[in-house]
Structure formats: structure tokens, C-alpha cells
N, C-alpha and C. Protein backbone atom coordinates (compact mmCIF):
# COMPACT_ATOMS: atom_id res chain seq x y z
N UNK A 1 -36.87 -33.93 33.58
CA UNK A 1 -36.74 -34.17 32.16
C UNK A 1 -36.44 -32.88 31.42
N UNK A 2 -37.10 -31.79 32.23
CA UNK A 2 -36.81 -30.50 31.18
C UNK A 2 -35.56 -30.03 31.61
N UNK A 3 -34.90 -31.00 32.82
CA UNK A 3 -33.83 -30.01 32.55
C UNK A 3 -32.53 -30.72 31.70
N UNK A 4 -32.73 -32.18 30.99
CA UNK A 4 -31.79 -32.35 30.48
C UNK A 4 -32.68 -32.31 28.75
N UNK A 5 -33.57 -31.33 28.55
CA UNK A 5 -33.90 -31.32 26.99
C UNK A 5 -33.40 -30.04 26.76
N UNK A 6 -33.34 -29.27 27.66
CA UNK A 6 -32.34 -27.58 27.24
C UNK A 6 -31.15 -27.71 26.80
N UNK A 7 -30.12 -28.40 27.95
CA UNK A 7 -28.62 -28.26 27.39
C UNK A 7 -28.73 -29.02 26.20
N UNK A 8 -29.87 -30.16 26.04
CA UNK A 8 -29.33 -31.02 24.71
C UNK A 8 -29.32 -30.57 23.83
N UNK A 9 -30.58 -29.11 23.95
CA UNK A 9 -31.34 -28.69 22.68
C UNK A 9 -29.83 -27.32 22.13
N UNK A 10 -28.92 -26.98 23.72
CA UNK A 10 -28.47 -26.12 23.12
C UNK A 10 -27.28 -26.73 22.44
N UNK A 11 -26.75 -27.96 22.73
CA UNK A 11 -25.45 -28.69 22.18
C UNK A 11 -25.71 -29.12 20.97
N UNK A 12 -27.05 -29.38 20.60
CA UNK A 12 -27.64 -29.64 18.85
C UNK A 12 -27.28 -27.97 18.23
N UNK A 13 -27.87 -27.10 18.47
CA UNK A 13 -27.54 -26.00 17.93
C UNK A 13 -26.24 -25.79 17.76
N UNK A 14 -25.26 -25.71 18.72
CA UNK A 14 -24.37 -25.63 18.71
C UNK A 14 -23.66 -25.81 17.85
N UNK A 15 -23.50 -27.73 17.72
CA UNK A 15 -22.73 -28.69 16.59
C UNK A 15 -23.78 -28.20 15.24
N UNK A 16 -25.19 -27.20 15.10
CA UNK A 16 -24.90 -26.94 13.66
C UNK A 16 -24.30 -25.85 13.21
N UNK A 17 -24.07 -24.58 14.06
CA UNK A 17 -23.63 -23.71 13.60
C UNK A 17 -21.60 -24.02 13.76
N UNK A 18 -20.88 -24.45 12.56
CA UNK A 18 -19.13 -24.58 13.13
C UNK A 18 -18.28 -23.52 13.16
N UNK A 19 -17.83 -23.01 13.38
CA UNK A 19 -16.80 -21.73 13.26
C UNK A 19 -16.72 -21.13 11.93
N UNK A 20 -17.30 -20.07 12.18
CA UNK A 20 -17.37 -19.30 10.72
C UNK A 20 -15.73 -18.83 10.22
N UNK A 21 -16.04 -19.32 9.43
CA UNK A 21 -14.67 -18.66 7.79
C UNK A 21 -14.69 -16.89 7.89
N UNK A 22 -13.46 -16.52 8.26
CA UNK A 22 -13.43 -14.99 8.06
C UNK A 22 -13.72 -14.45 6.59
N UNK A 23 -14.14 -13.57 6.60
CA UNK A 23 -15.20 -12.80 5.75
C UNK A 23 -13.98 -12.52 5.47
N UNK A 24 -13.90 -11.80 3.95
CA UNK A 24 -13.35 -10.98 2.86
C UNK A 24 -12.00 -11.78 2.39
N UNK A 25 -11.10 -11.13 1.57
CA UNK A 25 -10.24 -12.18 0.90
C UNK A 25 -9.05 -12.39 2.06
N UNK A 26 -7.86 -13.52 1.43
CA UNK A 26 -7.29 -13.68 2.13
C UNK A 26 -5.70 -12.77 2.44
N UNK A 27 -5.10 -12.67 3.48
CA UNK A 27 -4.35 -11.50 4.04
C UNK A 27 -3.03 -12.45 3.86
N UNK A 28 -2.12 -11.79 3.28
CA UNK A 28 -0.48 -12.38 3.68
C UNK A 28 0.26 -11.39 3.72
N UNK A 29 1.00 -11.85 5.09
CA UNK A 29 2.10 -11.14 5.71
C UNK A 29 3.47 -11.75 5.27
N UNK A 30 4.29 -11.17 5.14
CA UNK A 30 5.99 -11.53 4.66
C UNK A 30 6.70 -11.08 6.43
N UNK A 31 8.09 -11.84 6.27
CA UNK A 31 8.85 -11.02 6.89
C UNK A 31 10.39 -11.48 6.41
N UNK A 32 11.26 -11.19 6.61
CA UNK A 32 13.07 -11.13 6.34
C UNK A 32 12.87 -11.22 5.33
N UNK A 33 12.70 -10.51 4.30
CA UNK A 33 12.60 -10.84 2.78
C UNK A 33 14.57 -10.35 2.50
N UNK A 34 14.69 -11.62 1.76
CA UNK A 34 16.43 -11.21 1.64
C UNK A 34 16.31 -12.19 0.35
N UNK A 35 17.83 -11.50 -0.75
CA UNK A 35 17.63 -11.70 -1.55
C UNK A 35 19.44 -12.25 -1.61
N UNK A 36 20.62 -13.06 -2.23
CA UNK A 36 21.53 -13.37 -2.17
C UNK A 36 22.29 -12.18 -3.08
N UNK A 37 23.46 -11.90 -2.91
CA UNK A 37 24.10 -10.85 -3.58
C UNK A 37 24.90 -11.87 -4.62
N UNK A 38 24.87 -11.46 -6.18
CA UNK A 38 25.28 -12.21 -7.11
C UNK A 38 27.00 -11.72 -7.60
N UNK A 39 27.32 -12.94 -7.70
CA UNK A 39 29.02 -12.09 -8.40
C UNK A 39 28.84 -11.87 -10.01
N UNK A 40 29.79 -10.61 -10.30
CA UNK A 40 29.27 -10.71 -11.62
C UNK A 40 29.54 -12.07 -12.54
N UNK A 41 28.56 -11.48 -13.63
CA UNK A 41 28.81 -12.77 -14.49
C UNK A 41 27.45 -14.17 -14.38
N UNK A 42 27.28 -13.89 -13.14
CA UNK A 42 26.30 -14.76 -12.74
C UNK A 42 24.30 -13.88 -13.10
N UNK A 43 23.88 -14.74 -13.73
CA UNK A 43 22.59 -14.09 -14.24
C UNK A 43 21.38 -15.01 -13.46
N UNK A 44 21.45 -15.32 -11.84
CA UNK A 44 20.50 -15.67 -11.08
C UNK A 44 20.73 -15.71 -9.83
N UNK A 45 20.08 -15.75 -8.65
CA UNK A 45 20.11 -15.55 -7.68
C UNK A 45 18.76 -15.88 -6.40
N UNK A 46 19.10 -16.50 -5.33
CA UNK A 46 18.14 -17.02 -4.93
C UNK A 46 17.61 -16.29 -4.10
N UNK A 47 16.23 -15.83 -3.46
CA UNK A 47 15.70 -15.14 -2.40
C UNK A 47 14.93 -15.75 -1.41
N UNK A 48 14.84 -15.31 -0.33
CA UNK A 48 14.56 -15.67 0.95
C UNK A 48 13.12 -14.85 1.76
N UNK A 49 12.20 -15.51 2.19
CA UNK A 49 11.35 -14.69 3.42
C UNK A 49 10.76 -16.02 4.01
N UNK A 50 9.35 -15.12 4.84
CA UNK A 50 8.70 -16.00 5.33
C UNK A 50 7.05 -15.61 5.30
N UNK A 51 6.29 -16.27 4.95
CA UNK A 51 4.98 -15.72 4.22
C UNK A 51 3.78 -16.31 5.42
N UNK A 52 2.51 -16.14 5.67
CA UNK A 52 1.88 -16.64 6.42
C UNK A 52 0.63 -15.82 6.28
N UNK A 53 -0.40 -16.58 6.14
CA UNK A 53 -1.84 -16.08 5.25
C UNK A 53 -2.62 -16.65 6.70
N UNK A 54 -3.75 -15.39 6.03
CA UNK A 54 -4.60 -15.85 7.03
C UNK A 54 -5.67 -16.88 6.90
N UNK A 55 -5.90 -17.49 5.52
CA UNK A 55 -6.91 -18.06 5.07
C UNK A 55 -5.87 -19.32 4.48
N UNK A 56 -6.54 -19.85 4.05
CA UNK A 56 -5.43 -21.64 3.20
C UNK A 56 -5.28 -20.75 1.88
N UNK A 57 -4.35 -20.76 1.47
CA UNK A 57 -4.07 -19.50 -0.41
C UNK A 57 -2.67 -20.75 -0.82
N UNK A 58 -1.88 -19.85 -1.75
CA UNK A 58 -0.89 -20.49 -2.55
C UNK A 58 -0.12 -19.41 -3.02
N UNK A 59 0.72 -19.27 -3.05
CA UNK A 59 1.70 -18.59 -4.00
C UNK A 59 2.06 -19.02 -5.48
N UNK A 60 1.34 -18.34 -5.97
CA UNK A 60 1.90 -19.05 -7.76
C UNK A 60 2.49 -18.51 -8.44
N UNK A 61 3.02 -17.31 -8.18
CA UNK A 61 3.76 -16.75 -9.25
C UNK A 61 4.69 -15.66 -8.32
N UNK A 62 6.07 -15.20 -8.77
CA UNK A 62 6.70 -14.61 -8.33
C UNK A 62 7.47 -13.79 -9.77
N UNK A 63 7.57 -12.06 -9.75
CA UNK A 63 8.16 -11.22 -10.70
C UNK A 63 9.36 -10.27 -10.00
N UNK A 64 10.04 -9.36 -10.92
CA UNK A 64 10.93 -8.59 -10.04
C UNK A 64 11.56 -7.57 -11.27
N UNK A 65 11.09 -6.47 -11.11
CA UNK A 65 12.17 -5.86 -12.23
C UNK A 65 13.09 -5.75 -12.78
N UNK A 66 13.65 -6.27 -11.49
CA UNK A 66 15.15 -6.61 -11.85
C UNK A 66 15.80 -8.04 -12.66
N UNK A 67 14.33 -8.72 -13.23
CA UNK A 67 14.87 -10.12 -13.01
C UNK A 67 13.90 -10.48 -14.28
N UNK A 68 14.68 -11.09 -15.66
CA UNK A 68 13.44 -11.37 -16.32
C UNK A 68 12.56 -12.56 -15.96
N UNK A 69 12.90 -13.62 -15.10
CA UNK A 69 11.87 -14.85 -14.96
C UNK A 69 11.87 -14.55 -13.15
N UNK A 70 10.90 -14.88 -12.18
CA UNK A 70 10.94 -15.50 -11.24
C UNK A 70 10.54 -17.12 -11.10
N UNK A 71 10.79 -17.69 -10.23
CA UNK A 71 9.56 -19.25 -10.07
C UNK A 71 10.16 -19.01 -9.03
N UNK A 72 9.30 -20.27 -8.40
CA UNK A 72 9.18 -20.68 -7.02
C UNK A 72 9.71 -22.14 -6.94
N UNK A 73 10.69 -22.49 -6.41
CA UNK A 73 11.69 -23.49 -6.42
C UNK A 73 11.56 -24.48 -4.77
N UNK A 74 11.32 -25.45 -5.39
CA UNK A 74 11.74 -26.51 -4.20
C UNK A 74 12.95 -27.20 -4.04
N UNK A 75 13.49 -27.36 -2.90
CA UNK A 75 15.11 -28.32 -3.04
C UNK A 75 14.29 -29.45 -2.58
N UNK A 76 15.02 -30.83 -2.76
CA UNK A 76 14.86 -32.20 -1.60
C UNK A 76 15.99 -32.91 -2.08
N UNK A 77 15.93 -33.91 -1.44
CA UNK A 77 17.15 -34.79 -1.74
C UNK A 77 16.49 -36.23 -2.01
N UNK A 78 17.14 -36.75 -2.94
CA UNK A 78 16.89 -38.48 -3.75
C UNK A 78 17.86 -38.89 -3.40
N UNK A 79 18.22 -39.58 -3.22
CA UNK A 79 18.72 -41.20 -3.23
C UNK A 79 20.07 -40.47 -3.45
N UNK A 80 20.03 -39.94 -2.21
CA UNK A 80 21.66 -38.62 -2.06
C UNK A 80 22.01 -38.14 -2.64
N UNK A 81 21.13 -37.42 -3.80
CA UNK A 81 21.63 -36.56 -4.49
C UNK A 81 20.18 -35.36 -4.24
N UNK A 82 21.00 -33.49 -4.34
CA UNK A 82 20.02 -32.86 -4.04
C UNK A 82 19.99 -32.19 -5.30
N UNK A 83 18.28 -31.65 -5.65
CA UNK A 83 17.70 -31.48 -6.59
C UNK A 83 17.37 -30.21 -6.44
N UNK A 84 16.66 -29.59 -7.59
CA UNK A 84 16.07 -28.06 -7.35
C UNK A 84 15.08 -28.15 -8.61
N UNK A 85 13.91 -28.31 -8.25
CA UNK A 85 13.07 -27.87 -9.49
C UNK A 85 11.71 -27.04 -9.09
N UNK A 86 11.28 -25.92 -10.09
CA UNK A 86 10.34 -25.46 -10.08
C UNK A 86 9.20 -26.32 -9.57
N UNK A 87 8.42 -25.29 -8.47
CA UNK A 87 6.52 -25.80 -7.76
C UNK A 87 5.75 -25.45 -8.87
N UNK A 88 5.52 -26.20 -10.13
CA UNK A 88 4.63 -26.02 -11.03
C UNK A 88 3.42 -25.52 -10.61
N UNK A 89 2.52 -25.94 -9.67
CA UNK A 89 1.40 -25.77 -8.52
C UNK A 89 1.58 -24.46 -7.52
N UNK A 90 2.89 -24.03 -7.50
CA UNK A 90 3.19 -22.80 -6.54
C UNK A 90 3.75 -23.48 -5.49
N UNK A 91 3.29 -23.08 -4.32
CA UNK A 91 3.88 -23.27 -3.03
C UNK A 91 2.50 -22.93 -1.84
N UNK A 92 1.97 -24.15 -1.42
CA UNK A 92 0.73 -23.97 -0.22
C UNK A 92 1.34 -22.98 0.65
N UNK A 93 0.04 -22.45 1.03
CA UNK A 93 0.23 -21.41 2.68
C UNK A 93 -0.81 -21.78 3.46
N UNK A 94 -0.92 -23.17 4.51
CA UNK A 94 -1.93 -23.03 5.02
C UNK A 94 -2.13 -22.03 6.04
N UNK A 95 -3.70 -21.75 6.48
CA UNK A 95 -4.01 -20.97 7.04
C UNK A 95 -2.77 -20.78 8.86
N UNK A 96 -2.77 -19.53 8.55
CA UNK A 96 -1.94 -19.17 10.34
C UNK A 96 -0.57 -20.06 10.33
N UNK A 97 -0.10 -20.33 9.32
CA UNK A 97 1.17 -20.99 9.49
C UNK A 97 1.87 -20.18 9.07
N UNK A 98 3.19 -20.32 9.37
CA UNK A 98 4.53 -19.01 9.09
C UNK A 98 5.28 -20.68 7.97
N UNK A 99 5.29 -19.94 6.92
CA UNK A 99 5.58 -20.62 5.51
C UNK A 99 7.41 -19.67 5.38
N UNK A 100 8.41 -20.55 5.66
CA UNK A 100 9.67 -20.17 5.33
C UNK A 100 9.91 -20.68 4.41
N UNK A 101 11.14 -19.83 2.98
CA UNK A 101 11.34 -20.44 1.82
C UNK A 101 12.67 -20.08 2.51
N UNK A 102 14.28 -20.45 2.19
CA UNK A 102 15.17 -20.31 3.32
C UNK A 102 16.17 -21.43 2.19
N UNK A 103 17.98 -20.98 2.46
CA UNK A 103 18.51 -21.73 1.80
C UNK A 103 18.52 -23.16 1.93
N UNK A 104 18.14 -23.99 0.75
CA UNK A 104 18.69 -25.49 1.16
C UNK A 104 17.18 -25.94 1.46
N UNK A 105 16.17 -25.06 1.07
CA UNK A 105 14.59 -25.30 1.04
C UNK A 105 13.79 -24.62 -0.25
N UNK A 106 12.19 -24.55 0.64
CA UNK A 106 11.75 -23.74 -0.88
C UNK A 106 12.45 -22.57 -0.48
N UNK A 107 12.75 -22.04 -2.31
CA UNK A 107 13.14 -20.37 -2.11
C UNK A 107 12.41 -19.88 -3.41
N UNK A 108 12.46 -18.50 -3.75
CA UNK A 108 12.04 -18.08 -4.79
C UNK A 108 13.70 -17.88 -5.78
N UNK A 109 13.75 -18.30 -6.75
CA UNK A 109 14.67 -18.08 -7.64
C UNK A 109 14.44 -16.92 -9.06
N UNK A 110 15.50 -15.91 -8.87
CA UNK A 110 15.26 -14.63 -9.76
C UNK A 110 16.67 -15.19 -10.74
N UNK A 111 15.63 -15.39 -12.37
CA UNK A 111 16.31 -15.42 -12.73
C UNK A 111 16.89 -14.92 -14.47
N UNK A 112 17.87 -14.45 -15.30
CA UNK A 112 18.27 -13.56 -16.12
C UNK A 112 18.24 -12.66 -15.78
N UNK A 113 19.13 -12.08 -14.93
CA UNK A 113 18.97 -10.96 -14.31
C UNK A 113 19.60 -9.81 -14.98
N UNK A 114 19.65 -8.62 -15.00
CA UNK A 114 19.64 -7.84 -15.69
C UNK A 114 20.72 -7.22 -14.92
N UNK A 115 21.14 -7.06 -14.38
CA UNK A 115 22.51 -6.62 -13.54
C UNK A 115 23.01 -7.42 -12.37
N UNK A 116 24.53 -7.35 -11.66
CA UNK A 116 24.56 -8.14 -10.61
C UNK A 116 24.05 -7.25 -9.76
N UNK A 117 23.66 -7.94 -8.64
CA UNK A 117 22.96 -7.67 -7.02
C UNK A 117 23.95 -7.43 -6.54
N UNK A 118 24.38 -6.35 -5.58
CA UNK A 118 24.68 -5.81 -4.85
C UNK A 118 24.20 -5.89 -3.30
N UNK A 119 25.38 -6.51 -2.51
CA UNK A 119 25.09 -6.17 -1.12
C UNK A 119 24.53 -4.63 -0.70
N UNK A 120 23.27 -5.02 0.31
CA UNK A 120 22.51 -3.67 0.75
C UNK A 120 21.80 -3.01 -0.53
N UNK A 121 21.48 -3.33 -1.43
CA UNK A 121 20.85 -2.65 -2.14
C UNK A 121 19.13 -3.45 -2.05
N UNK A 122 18.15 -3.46 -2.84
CA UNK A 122 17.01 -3.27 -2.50
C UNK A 122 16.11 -3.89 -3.78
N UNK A 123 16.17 -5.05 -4.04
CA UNK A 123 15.59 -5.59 -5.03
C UNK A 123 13.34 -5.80 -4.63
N UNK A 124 12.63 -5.31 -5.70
CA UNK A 124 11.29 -5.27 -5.36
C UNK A 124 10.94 -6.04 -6.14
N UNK A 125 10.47 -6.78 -5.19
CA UNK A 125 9.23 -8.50 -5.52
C UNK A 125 7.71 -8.36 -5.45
N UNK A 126 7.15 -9.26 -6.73
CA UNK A 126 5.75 -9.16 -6.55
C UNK A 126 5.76 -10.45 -6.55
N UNK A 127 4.90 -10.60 -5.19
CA UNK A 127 4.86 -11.79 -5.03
C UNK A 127 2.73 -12.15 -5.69
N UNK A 128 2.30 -12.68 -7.04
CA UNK A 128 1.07 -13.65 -6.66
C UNK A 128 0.69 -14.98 -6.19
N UNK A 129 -0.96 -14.57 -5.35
CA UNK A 129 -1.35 -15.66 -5.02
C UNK A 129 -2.73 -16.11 -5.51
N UNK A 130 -2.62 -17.06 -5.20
CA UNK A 130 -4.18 -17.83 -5.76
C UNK A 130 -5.59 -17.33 -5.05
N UNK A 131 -5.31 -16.81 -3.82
CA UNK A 131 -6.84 -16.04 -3.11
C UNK A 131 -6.43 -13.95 -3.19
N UNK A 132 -5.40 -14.13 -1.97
CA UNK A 132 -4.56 -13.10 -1.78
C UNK A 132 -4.71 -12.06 -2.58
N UNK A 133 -4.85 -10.47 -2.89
CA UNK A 133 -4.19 -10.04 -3.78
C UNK A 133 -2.40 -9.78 -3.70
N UNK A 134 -1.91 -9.62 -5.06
CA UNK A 134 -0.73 -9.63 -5.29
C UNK A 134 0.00 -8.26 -4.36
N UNK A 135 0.91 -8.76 -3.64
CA UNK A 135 1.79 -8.01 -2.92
C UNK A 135 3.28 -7.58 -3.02
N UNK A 136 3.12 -6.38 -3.04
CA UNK A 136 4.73 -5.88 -3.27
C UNK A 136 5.47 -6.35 -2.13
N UNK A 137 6.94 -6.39 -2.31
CA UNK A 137 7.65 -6.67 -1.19
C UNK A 137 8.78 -6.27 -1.75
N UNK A 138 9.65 -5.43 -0.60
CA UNK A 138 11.08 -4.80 -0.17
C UNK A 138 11.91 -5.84 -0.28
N UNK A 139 13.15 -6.40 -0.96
CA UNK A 139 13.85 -7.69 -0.32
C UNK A 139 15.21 -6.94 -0.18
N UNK A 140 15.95 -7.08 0.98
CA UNK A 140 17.47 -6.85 1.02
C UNK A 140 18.43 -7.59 0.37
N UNK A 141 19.47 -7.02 -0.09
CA UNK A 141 20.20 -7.96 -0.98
C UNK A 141 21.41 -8.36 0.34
N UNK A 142 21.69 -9.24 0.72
CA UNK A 142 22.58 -9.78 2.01
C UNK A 142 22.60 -11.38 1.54
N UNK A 143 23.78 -11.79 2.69
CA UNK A 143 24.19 -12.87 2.98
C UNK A 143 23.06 -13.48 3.77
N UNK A 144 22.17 -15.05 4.05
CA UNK A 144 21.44 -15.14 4.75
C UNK A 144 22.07 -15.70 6.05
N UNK A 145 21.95 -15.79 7.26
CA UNK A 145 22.07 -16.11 8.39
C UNK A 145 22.69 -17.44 7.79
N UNK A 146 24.03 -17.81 8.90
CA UNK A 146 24.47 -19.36 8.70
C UNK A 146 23.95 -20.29 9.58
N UNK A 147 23.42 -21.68 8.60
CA UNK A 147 23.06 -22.39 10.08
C UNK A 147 21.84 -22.84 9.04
């Protein structure tokens, strides 16, 4: 009898303690941050990365010096026609997922821009989030990958 009241007693303990929540705030990593090169005349332009937190956060706000408005833009398609409107709510990051915003998806949209973008030049994004603190980010001004 005592030897099946140990493992029981340790599988009760067990199921109360569940996987602890990492301590301190939450961490986001970027990567390909790319930004579209604008022709003149044109006063917006769409940008590109890929974000991935370590905790469940949000992205709610996006700025750029170069740019008097950012938002955070969703595409989808209705009833065959495709749309683009601002994530009033931001844009979820659940935890350990690699979150791509990418053409013809979510992207961040910079827009009244204050000069045209230039291929290879170097537009700087602040990206906020809802846990996260706010993070600078490098974006290249390029063509994005076709496909």
C-alpha cells in the first residue's frame, strides 16, 4: 500500500505546482526589417519584418521619423475583393511564435512621409507594445523577396 501512496502523493504535487510564467517583462525579437522604396510623389510606403515575443504581448503602435503617421495594417480578401484596414487592437504576438507582417499580409504602413525612400538607405522604427518595452529597429529600404 505504501508503495502506491508515494508516487500518488508525488503526481498530486506535481499537477499543483504548473509551469511557471517567466519572470520579468516580455522580450521581442525582430528580424528582415525592410521597408519598400517609394517613387517620388508618393507620401506612403509599406514595411516588412518578423517579430516573436517571448511572453503573449501585442504590438500597438508603430512611429518613424521619417514618417508623420505609422499603423499597423491588415490585408484579407471579401467576397473577391482585397481590403487594407488599420488593427485598431494592434497586432497579437503569441508567445514563441515568429509573427511575419510581409506583402499581401499584416504590414506596418508609414505614412505622410516626409521625403521619398530611397533604395539602401535606412529608415528607424519604433515599434510599441502592450507588455514589451518599446523597441528601436533598423529597417532597409529594398524591394521585398518575390513570391
Amino acid at each position: 500500500m505504501k508503495r502506491l501512496l508515494i508516487p500518488a502523493a508525488l503526481l498530486s504535487l506535481a499537477a499543483c505546482n504548473p509551469t511557471p510564467v517567466p519572470e520579468g517583462p516580455a522580450v521581442v525579437t525582430t528580424t528582415d526589417a525592410l521597408c519598400r522604396p517609394t517613387p517620388n510623389g508618393r507620401a506612403m510606403t509599406g514595411c516588412y519584418l518578423t517579430l516573436t515575443a517571448s511572453r503573449d504581448d501585442r504590438l500597438v503602435a508603430v512611429s518613424s521619423p521619417v514618417a508623420g503617421e505609422g499603423q499597423i495594417h491588415e490585408m484579407k480578401v471579401a467576397n473577391g475583393m482585397m481590403s487594407m484596414a488599420e488593427l485598431q487592437d494592434g497586432l497579437v504576438l503569441p508567445a514563441g511564435e515568429a509573427v511575419a507582417l510581409q506583402p499581401g499580409g499584416n504590414h506596418i504602413m508609414l505614412m505622410a512621409l516626409k521625403q521619398p525612400l530611397a533604395e539602401g538607405e535606412m529608415v528607424s522604427l519604433t515599434l510599441t507594445f502592450e507588455h514589451a518595452p518599446p523597441m528601436g529597429v533598423r529597417a532597409v529600404v529594398g524591394q521585398p523577396p518575390a513570391g
